[in-house]
PDB file of N, CA and C in Angstrom:
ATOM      1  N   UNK A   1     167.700 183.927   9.599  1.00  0.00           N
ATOM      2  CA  UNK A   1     167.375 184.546   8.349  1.00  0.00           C
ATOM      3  C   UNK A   1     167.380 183.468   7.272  1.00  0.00           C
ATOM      4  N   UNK A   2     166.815 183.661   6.164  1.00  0.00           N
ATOM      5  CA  UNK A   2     166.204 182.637   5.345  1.00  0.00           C
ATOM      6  C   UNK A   2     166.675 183.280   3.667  1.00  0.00           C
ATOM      7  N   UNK A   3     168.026 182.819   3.273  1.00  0.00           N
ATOM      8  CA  UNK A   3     168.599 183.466   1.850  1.00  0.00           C
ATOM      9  C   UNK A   3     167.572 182.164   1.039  1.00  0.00           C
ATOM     10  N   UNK A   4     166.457 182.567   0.460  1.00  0.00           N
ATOM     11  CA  UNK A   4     166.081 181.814  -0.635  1.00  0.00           C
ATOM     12  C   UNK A   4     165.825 182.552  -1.750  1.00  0.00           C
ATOM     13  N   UNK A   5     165.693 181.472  -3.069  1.00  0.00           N
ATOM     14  CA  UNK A   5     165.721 181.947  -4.147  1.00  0.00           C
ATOM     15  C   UNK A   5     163.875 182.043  -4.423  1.00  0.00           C
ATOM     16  N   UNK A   6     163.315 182.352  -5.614  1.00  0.00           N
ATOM     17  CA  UNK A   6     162.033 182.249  -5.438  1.00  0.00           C
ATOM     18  C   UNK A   6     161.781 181.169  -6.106  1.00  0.00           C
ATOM     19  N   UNK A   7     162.710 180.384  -6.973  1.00  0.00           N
ATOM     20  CA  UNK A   7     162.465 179.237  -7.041  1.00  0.00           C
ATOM     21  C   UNK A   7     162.168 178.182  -5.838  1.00  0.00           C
ATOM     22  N   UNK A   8     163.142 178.459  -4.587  1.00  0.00           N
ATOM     23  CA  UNK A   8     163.230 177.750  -3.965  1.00  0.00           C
ATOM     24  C   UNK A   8     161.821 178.139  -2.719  1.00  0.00           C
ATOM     25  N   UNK A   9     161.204 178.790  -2.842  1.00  0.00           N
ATOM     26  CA  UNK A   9     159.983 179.572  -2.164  1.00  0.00           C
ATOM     27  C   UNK A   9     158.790 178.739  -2.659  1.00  0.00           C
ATOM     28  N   UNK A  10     159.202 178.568  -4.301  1.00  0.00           N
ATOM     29  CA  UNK A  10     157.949 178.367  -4.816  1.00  0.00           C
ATOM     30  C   UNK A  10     158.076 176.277  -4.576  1.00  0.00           C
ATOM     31  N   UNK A  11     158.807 175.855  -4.462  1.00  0.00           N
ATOM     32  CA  UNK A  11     159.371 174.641  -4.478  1.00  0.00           C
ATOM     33  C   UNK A  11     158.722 174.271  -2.728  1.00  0.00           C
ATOM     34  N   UNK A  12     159.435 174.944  -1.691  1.00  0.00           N
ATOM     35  CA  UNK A  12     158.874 174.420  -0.548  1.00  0.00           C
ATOM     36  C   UNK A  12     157.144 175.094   0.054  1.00  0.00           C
ATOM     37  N   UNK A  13     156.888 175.918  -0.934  1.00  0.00           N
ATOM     38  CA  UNK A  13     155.439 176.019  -0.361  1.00  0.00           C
ATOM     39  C   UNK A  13     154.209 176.455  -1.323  1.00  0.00           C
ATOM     40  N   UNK A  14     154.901 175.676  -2.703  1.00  0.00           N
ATOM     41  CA  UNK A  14     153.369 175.714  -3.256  1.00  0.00           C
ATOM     42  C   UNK A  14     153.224 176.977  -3.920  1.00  0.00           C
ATOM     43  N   UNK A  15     153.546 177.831  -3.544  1.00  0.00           N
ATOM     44  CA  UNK A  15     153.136 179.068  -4.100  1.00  0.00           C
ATOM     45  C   UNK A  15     153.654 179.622  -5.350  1.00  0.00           C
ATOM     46  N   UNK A  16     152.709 179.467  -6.221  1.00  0.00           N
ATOM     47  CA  UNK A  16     153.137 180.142  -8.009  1.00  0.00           C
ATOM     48  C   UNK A  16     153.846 181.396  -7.984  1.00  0.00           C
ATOM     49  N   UNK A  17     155.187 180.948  -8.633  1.00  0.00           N
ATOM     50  CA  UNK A  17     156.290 181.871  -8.484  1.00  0.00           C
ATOM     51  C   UNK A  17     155.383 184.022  -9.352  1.00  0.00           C
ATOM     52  N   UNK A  18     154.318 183.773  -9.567  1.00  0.00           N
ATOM     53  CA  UNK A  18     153.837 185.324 -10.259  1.00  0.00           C
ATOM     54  C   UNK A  18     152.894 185.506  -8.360  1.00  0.00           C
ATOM     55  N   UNK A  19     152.890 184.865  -7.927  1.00  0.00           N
ATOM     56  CA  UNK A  19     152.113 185.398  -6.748  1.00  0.00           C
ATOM     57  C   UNK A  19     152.962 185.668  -5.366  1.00  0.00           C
ATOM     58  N   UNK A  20     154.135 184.551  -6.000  1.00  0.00           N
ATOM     59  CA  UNK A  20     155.257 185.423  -4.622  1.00  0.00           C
ATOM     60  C   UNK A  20     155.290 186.326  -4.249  1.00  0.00           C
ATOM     61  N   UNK A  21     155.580 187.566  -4.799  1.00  0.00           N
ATOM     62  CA  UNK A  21     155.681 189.206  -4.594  1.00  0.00           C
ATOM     63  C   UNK A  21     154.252 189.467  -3.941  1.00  0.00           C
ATOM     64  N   UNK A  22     153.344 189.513  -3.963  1.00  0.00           N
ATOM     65  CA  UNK A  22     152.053 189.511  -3.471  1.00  0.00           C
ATOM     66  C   UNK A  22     151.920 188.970  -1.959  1.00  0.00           C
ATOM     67  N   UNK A  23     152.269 187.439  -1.796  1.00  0.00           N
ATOM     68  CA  UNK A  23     152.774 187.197  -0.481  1.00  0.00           C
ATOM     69  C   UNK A  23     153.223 187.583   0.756  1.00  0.00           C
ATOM     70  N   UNK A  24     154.857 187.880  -0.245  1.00  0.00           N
ATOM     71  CA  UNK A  24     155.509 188.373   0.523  1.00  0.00           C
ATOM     72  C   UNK A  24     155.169 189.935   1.112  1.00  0.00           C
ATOM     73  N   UNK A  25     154.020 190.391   0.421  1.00  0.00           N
ATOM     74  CA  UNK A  25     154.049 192.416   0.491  1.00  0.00           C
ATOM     75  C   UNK A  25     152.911 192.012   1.315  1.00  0.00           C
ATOM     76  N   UNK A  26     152.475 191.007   1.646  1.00  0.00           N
ATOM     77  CA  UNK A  26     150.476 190.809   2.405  1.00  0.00           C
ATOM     78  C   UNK A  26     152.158 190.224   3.649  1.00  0.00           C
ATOM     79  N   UNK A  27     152.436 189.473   4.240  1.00  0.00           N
ATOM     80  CA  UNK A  27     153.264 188.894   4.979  1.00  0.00           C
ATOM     81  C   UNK A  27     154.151 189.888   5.477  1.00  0.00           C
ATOM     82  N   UNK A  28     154.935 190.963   4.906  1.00  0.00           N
ATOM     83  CA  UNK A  28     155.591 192.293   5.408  1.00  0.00           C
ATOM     84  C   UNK A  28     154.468 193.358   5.554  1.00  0.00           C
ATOM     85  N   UNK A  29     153.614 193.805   5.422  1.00  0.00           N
ATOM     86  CA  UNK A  29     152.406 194.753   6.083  1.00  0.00           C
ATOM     87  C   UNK A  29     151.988 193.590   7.185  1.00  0.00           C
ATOM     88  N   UNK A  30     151.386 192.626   7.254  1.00  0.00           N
ATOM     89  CA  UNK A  30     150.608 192.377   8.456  1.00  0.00           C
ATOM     90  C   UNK A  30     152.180 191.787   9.774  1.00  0.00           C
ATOM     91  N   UNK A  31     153.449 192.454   9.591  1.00  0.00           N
ATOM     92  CA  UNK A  31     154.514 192.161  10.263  1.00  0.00           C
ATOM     93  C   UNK A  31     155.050 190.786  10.832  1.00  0.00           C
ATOM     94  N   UNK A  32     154.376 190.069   9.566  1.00  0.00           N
ATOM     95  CA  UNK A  32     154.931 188.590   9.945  1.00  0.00           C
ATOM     96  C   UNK A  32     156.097 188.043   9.602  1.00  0.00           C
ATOM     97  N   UNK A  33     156.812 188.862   8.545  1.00  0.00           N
ATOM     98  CA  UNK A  33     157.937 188.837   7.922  1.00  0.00           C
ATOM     99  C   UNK A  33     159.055 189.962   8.089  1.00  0.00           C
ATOM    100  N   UNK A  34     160.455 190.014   8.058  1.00  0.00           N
ATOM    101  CA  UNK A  34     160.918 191.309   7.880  1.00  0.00           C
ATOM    102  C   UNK A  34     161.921 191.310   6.518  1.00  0.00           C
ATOM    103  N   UNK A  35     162.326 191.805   5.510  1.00  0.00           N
ATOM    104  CA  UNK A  35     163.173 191.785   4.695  1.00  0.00           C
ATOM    105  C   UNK A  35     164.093 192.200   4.492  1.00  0.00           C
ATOM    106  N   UNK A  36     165.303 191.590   4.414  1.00  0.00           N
ATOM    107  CA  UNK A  36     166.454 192.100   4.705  1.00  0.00           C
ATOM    108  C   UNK A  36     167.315 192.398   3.458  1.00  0.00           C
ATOM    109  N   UNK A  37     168.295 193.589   2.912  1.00  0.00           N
ATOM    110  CA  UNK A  37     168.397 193.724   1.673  1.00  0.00           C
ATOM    111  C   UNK A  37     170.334 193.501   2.201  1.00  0.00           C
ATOM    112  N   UNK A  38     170.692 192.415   1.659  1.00  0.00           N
ATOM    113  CA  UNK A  38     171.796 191.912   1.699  1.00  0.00           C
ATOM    114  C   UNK A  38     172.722 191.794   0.489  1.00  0.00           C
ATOM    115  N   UNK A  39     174.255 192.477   0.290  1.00  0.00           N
ATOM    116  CA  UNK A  39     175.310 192.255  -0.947  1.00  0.00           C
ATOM    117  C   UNK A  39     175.229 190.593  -1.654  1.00  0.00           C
ATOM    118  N   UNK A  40     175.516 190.660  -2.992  1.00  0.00           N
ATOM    119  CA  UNK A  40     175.023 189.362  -3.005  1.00  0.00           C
ATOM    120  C   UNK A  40     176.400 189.237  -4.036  1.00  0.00           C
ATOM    121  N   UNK A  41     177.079 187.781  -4.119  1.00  0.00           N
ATOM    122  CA  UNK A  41     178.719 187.842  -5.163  1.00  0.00           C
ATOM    123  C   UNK A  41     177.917 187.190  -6.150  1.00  0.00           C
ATOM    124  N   UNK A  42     176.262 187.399  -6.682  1.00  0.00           N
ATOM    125  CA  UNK A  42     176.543 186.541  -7.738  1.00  0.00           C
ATOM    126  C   UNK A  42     176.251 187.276  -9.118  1.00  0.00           C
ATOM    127  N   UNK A  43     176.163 188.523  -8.684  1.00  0.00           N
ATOM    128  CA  UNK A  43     176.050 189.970  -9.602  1.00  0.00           C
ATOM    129  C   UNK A  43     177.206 191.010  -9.081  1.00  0.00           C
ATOM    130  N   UNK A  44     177.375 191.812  -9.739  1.00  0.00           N
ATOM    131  CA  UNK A  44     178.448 192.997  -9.787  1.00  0.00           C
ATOM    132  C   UNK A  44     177.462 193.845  -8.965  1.00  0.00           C
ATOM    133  N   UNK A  45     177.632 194.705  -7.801  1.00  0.00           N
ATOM    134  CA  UNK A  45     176.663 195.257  -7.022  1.00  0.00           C
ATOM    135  C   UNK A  45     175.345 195.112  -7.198  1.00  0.00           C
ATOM    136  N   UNK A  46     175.546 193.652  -6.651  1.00  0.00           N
ATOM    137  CA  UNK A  46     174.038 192.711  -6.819  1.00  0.00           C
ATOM    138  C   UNK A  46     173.557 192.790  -5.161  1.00  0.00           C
ATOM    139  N   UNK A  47     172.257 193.090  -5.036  1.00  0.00           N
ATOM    140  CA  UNK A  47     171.770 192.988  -3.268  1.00  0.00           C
ATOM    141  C   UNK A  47     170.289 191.826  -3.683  1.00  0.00           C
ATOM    142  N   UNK A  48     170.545 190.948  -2.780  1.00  0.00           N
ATOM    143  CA  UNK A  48     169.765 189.733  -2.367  1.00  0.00           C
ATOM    144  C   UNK A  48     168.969 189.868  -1.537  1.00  0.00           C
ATOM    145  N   UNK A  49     167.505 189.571  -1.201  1.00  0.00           N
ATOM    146  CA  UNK A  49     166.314 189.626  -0.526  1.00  0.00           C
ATOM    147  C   UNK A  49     166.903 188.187   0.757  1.00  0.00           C
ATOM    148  N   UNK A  50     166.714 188.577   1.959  1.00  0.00           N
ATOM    149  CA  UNK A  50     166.732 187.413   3.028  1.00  0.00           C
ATOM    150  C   UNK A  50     165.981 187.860   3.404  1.00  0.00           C
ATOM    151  N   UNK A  51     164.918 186.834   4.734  1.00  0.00           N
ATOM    152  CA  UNK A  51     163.714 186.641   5.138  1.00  0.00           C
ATOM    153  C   UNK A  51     163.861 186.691   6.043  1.00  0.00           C
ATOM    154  N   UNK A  52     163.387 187.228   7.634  1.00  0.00           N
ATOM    155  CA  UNK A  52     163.467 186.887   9.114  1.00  0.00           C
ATOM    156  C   UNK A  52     161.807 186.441   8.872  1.00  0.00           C
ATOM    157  N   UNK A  53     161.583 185.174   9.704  1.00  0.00           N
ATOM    158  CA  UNK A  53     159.847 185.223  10.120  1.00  0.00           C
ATOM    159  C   UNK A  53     159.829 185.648  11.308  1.00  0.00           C
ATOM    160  N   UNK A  54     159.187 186.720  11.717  1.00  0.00           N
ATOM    161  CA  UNK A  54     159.165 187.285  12.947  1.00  0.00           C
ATOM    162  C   UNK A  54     158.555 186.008  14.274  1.00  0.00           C
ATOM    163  N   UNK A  55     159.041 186.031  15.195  1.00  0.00           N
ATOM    164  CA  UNK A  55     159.582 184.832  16.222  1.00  0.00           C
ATOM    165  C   UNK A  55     160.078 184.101  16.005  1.00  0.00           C
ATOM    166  N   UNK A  56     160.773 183.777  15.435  1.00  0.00           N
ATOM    167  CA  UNK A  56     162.309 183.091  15.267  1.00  0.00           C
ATOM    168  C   UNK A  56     163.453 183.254  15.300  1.00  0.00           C
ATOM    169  N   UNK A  57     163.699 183.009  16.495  1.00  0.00           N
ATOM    170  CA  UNK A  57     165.319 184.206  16.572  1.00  0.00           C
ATOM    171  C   UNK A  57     165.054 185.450  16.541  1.00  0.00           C
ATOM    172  N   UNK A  58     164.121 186.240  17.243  1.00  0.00           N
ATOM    173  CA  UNK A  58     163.901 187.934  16.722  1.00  0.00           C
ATOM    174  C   UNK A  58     165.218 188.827  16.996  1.00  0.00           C
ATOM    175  N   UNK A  59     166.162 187.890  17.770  1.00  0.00           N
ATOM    176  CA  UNK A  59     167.317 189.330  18.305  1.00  0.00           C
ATOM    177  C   UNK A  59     168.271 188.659  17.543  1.00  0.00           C
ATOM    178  N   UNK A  60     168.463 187.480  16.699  1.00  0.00           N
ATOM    179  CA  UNK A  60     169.554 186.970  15.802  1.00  0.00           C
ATOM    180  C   UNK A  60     169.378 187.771  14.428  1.00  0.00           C
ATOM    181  N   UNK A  61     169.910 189.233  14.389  1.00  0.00           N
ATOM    182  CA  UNK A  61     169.869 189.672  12.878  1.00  0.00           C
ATOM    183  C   UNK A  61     171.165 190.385  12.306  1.00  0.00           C
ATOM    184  N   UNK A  62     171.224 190.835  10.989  1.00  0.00           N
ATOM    185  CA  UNK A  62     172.417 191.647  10.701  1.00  0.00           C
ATOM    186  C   UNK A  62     172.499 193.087  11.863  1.00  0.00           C
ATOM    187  N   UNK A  63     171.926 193.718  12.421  1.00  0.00           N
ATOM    188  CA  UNK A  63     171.888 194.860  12.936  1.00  0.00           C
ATOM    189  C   UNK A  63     172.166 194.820  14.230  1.00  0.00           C
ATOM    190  N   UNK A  64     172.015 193.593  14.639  1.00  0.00           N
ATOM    191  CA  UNK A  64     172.543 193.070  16.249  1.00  0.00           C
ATOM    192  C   UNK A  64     173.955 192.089  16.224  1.00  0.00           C
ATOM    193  N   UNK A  65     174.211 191.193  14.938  1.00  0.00           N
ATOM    194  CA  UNK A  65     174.833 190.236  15.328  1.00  0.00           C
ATOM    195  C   UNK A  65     175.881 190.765  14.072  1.00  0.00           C
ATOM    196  N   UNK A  66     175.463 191.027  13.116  1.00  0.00           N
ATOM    197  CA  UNK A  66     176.349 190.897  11.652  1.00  0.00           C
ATOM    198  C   UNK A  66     176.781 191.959  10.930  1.00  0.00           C
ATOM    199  N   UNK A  67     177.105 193.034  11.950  1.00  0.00           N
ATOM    200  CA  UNK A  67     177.465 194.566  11.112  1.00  0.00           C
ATOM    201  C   UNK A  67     179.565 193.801  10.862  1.00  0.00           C
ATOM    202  N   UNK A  68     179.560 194.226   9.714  1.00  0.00           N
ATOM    203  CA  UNK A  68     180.871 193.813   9.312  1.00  0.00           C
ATOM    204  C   UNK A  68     180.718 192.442   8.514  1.00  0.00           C
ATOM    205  N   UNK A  69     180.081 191.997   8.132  1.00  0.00           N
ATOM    206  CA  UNK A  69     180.059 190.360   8.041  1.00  0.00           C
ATOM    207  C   UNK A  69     179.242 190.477   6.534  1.00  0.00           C
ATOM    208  N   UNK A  70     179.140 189.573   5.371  1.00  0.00           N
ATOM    209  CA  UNK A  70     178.801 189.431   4.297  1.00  0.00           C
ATOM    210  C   UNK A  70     177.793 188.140   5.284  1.00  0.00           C
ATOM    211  N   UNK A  71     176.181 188.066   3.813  1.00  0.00           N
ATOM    212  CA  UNK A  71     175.591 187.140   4.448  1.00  0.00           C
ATOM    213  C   UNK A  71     175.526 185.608   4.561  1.00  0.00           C
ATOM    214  N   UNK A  72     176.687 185.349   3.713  1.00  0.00           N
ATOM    215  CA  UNK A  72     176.972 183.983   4.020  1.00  0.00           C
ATOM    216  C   UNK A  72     178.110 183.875   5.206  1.00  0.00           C
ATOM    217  N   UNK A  73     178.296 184.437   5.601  1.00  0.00           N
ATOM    218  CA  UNK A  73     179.269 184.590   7.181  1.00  0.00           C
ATOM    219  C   UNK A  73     178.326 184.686   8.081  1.00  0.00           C
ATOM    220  N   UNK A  74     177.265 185.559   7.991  1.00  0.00           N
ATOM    221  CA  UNK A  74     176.459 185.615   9.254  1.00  0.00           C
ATOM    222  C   UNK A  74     175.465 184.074   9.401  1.00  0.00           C
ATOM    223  N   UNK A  75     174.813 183.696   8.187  1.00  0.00           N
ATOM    224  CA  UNK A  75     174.361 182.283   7.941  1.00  0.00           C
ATOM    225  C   UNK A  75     174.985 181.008   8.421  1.00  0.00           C
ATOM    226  N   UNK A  76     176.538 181.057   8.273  1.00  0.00           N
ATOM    227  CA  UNK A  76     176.889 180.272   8.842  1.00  0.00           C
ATOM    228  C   UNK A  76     178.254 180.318  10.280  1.00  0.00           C
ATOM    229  N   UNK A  77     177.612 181.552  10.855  1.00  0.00           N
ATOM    230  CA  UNK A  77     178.335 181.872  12.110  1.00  0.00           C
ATOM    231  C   UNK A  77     178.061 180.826  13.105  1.00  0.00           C
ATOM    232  N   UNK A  78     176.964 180.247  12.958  1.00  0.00           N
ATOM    233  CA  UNK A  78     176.667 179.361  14.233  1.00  0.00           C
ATOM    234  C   UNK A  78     175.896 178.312  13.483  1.00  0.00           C
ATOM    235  N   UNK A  79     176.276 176.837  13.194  1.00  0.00           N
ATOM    236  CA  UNK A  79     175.787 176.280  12.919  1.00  0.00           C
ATOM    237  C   UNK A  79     175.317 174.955  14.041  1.00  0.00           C
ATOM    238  N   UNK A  80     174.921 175.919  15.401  1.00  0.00           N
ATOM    239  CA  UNK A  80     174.351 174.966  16.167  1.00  0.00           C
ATOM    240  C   UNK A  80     172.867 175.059  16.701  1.00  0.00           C
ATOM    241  N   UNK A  81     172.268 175.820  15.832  1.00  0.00           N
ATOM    242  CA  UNK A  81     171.054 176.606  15.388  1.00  0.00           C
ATOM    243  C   UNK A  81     169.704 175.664  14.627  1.00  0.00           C
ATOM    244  N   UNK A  82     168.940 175.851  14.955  1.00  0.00           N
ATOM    245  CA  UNK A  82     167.633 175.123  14.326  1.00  0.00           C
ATOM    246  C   UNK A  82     167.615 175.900  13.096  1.00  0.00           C
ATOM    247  N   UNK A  83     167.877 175.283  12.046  1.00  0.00           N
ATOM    248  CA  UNK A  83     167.520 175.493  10.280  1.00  0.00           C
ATOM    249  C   UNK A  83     166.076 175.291  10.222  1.00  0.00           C
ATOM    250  N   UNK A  84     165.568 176.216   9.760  1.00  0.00           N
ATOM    251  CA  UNK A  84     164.038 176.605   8.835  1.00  0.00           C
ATOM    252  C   UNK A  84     164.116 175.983   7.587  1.00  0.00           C
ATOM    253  N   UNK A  85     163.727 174.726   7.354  1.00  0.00           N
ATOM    254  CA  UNK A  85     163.976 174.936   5.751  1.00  0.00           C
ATOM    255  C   UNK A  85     163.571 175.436   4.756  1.00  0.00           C
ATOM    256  N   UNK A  86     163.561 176.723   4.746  1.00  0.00           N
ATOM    257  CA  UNK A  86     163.477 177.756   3.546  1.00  0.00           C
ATOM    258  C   UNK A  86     165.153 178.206   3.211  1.00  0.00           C
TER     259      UNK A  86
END
């Protein structure tokens, strides 16, 4: 899974941060993406957008691996894992 900011979206691929949302909604309909709505500590019942790209790890997710777990626990449960850099 892929916790980025949309700064950091727009930084590794070019893409003008007003067309992100657009992207990402063409990328989740044609099921290339899945979105994951995760607690986030940097707001008071704040939830954070994470990214699966579908074939990558498809059975490594919160619903298989991370029920109980905040998402910086599940992110760094195994750090012997190929990093995406997003």
């Amino acid at each position: 899974m892929a916790n980025i900011s949309y700064s950091g979206i727009e930084e590794y691929t070019g893409i003008e941060r007003a067309k992100i949302k657009s992207a990402q909604s063409l990328l989740a309909a044609l099921s290339l993406i899945y979105v994951e709505h995760l607690p986030t500590d940097k707001y008071a019942n704040g939830i954070a957008n994470a990214y699966r790209i579908v074939g990558i790890d498809p059975y490594k997710h919160m619903g298989t691996q991370g029920r109980g777990m905040t998402a910086y626990d599940f992110d760094n449960a195994e750090k012997d894992e190929v990093d995406v850099p997003f």
